[in-house]
PDB file of N, CA and C in Angstrom:
ATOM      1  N   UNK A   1       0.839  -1.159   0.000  1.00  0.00           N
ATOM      2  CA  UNK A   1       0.000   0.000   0.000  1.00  0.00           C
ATOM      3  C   UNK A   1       0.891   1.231   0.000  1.00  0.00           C
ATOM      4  N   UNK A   2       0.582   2.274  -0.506  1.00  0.00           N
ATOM      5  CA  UNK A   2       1.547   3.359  -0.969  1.00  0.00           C
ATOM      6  C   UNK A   2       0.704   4.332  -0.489  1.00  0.00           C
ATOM      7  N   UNK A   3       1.505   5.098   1.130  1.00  0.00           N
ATOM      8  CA  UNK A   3       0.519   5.842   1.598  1.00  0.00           C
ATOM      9  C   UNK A   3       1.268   7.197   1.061  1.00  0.00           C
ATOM     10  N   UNK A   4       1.493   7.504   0.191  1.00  0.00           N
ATOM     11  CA  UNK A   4       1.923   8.611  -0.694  1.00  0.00           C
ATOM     12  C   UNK A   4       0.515   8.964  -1.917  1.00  0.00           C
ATOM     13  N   UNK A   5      -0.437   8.009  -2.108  1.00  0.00           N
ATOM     14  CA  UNK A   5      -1.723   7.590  -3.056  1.00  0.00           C
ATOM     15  C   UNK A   5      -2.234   7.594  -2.132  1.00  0.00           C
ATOM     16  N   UNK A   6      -2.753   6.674  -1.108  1.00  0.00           N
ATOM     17  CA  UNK A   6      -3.738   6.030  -0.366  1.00  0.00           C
ATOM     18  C   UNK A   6      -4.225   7.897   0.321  1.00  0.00           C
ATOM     19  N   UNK A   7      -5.829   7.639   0.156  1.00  0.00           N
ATOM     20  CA  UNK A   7      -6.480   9.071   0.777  1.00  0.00           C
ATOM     21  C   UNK A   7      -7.305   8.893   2.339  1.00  0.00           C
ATOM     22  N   UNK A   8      -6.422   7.333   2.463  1.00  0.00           N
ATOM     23  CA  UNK A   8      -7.790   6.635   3.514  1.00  0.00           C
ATOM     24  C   UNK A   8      -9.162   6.973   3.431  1.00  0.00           C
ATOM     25  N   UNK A   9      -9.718   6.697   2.203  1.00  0.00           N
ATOM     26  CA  UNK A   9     -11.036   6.372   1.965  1.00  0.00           C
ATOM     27  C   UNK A   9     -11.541   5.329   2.973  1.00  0.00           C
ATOM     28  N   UNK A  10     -11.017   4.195   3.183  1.00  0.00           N
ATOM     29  CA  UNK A  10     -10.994   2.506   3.571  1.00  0.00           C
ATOM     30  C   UNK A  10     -11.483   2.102   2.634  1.00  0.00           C
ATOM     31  N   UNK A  11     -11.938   2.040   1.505  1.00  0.00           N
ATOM     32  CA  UNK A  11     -13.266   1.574   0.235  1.00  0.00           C
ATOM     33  C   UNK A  11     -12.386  -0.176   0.321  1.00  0.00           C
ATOM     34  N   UNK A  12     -10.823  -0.051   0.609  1.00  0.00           N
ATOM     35  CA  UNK A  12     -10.387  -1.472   0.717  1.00  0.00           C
ATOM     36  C   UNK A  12     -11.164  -2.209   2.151  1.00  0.00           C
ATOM     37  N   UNK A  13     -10.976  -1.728   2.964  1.00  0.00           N
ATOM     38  CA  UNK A  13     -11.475  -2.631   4.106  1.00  0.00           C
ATOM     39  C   UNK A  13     -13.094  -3.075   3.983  1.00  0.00           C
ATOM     40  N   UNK A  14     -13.550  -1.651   3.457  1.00  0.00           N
ATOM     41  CA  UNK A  14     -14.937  -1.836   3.846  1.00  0.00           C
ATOM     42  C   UNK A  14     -16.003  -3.295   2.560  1.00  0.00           C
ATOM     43  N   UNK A  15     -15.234  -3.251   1.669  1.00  0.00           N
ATOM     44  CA  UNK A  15     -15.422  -3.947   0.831  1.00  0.00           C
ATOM     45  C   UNK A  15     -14.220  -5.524   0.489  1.00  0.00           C
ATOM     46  N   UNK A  16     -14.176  -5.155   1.128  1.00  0.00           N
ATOM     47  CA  UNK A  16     -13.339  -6.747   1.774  1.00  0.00           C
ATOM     48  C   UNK A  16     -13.673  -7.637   2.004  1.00  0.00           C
ATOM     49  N   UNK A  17     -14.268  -8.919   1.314  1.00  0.00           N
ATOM     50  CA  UNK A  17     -15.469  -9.765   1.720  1.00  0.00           C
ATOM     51  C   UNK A  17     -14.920 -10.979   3.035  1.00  0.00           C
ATOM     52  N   UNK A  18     -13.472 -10.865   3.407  1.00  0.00           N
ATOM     53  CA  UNK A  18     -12.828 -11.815   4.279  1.00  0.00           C
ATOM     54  C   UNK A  18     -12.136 -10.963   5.438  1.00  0.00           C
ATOM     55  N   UNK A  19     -12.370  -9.498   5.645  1.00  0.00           N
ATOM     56  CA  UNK A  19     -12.159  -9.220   6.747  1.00  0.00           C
ATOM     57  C   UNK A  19     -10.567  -9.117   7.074  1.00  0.00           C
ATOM     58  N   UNK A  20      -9.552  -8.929   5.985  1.00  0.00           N
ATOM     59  CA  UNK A  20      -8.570  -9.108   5.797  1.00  0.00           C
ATOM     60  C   UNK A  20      -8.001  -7.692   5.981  1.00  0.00           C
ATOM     61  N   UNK A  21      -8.024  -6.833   5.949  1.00  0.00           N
ATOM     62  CA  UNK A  21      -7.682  -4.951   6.336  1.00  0.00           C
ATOM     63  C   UNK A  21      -7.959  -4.880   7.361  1.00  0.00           C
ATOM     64  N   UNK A  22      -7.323  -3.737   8.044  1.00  0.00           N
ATOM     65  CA  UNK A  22      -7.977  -3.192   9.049  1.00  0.00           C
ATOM     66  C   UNK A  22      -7.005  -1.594   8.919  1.00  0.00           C
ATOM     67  N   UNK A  23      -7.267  -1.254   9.581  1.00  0.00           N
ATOM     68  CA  UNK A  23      -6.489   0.204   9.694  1.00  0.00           C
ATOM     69  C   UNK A  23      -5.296   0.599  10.809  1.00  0.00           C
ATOM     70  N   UNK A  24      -4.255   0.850  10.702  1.00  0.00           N
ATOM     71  CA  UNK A  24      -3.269   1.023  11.933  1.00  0.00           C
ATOM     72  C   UNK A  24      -3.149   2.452  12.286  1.00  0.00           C
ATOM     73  N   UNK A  25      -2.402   2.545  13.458  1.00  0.00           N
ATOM     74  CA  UNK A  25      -2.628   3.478  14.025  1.00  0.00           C
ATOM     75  C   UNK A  25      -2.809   4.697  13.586  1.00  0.00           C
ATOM     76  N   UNK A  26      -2.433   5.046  12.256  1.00  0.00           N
ATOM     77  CA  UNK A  26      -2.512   6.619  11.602  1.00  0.00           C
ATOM     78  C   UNK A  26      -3.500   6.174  10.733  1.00  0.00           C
ATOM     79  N   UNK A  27      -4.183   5.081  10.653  1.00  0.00           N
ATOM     80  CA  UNK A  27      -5.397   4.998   9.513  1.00  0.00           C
ATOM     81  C   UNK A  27      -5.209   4.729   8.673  1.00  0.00           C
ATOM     82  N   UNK A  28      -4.242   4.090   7.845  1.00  0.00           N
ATOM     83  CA  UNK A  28      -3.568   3.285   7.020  1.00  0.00           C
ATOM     84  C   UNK A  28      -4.354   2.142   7.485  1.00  0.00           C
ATOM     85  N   UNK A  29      -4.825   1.344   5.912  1.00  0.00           N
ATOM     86  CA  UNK A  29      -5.331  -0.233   5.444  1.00  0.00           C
ATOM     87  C   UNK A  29      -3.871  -1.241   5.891  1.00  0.00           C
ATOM     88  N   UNK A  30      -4.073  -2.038   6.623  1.00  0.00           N
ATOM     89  CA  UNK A  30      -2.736  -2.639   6.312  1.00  0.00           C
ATOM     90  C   UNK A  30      -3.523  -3.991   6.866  1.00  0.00           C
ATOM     91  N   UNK A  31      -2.848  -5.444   6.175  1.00  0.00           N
ATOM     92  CA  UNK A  31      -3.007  -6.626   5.673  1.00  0.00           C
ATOM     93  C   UNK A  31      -3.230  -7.641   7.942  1.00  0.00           C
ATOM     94  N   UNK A  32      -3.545  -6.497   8.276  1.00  0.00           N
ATOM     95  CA  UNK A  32      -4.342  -7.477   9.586  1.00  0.00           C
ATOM     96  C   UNK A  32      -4.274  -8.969   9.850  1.00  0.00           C
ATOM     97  N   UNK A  33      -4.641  -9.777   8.813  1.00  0.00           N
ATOM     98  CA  UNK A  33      -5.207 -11.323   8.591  1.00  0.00           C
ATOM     99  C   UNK A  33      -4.955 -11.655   7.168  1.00  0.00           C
ATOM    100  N   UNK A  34      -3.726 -11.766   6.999  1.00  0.00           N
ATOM    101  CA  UNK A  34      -3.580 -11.895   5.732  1.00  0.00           C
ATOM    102  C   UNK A  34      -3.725 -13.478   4.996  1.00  0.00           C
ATOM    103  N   UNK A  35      -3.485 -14.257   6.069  1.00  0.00           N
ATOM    104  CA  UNK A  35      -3.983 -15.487   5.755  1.00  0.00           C
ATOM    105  C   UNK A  35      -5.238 -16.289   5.207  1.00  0.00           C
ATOM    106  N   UNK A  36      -5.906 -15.271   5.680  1.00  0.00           N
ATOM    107  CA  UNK A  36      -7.388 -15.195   5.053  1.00  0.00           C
ATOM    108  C   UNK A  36      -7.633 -14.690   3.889  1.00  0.00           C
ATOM    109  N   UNK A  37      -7.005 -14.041   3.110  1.00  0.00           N
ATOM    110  CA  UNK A  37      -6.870 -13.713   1.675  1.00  0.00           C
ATOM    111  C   UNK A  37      -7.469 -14.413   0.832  1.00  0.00           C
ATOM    112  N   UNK A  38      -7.772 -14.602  -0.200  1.00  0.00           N
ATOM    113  CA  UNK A  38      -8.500 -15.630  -0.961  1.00  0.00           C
ATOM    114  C   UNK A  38      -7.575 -15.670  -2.354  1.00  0.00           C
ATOM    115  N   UNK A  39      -7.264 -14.306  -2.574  1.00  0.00           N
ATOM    116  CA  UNK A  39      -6.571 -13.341  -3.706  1.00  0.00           C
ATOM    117  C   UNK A  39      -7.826 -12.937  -4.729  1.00  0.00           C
ATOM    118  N   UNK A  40      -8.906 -12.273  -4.340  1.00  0.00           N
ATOM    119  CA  UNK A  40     -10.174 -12.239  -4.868  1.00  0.00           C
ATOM    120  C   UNK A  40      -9.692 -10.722  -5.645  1.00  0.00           C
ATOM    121  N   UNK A  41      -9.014 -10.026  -4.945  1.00  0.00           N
ATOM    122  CA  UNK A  41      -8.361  -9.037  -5.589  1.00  0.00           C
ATOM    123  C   UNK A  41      -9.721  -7.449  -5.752  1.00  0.00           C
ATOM    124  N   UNK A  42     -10.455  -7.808  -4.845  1.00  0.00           N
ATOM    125  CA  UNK A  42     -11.776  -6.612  -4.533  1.00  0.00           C
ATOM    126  C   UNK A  42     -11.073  -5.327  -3.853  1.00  0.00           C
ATOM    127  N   UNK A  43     -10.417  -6.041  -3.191  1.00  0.00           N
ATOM    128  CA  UNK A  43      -9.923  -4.491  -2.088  1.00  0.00           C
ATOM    129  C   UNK A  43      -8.894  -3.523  -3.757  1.00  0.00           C
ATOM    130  N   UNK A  44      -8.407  -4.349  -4.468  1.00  0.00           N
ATOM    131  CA  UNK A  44      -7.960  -3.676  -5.117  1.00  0.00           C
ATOM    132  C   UNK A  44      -8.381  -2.943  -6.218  1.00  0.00           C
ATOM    133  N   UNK A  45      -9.264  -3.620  -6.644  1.00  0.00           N
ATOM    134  CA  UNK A  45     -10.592  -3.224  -7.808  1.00  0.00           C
ATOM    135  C   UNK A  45     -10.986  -2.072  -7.113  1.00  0.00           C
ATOM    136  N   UNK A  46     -11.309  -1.880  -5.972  1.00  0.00           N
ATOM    137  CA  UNK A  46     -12.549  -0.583  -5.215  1.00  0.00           C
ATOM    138  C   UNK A  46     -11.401   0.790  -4.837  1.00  0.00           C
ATOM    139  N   UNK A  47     -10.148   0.379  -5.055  1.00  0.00           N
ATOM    140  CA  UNK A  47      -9.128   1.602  -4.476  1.00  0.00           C
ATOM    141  C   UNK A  47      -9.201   2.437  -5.867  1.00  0.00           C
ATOM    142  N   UNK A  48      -9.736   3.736  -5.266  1.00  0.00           N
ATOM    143  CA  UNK A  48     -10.244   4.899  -6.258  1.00  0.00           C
ATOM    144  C   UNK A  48      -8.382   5.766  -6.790  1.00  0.00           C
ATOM    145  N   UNK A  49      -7.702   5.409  -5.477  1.00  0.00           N
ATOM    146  CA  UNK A  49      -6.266   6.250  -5.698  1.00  0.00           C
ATOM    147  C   UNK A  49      -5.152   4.859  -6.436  1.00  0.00           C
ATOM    148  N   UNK A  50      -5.450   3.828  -6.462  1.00  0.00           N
ATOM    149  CA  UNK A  50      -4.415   2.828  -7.031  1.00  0.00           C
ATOM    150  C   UNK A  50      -3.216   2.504  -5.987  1.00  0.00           C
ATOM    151  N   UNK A  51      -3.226   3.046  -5.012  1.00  0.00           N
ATOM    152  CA  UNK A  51      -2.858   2.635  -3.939  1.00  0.00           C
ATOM    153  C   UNK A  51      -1.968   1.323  -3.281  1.00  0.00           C
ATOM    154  N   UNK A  52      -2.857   0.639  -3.895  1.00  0.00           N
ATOM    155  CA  UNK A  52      -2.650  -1.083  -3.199  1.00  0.00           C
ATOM    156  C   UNK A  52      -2.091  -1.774  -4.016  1.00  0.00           C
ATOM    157  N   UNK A  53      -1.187  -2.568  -3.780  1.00  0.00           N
ATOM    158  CA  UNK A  53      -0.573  -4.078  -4.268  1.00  0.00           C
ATOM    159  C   UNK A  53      -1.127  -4.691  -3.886  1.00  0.00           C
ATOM    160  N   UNK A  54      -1.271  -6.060  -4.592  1.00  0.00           N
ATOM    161  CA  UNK A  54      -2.060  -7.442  -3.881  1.00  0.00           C
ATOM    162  C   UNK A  54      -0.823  -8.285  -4.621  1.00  0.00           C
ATOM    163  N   UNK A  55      -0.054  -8.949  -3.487  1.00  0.00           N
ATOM    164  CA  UNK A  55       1.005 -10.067  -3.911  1.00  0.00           C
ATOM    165  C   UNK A  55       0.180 -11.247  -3.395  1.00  0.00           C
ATOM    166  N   UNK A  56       0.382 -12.171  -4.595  1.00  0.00           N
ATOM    167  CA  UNK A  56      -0.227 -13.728  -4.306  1.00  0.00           C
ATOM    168  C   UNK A  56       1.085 -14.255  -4.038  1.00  0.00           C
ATOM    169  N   UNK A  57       1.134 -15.491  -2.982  1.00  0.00           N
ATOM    170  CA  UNK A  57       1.710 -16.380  -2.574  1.00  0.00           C
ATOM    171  C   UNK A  57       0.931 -17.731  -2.728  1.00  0.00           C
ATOM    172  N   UNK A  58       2.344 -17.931  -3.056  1.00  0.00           N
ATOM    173  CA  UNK A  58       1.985 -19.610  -3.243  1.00  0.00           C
ATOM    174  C   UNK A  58       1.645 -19.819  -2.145  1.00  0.00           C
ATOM    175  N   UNK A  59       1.000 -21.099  -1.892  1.00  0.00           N
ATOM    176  CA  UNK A  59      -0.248 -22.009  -0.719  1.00  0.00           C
ATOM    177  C   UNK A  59       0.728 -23.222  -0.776  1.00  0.00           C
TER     178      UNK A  59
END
């Protein structure tokens, strides 16, 4: 996440269907539960500033 872009909208968390974001202490999205990922790739689709990386890992 590139908080140089990111406007903290949250549009990533809030549309997050696995609960995987959350916000840290200055309000920055950051990867909370990342294990839970699916790689559905929504949080990144809904970021209005382009903001976000989504790295898949191998399972």
């Amino acid at each position: 996440m590139s908080k140089k872009l990111c406007k903290q909208c949250n549009l990533c968390i809030k549309f997050c269907p696995r609960g995987v974001l959350k916000t840290d202490n200055k309000g920055f999205p950051i990867a909370k539960h990342p294990e839970k990922c699916n790689g559905c790739f929504v949080c990144f689709l809904r970021c209005p500033d382009f903001a976000l990386e989504v790295n898949q890992n191998d399972k």
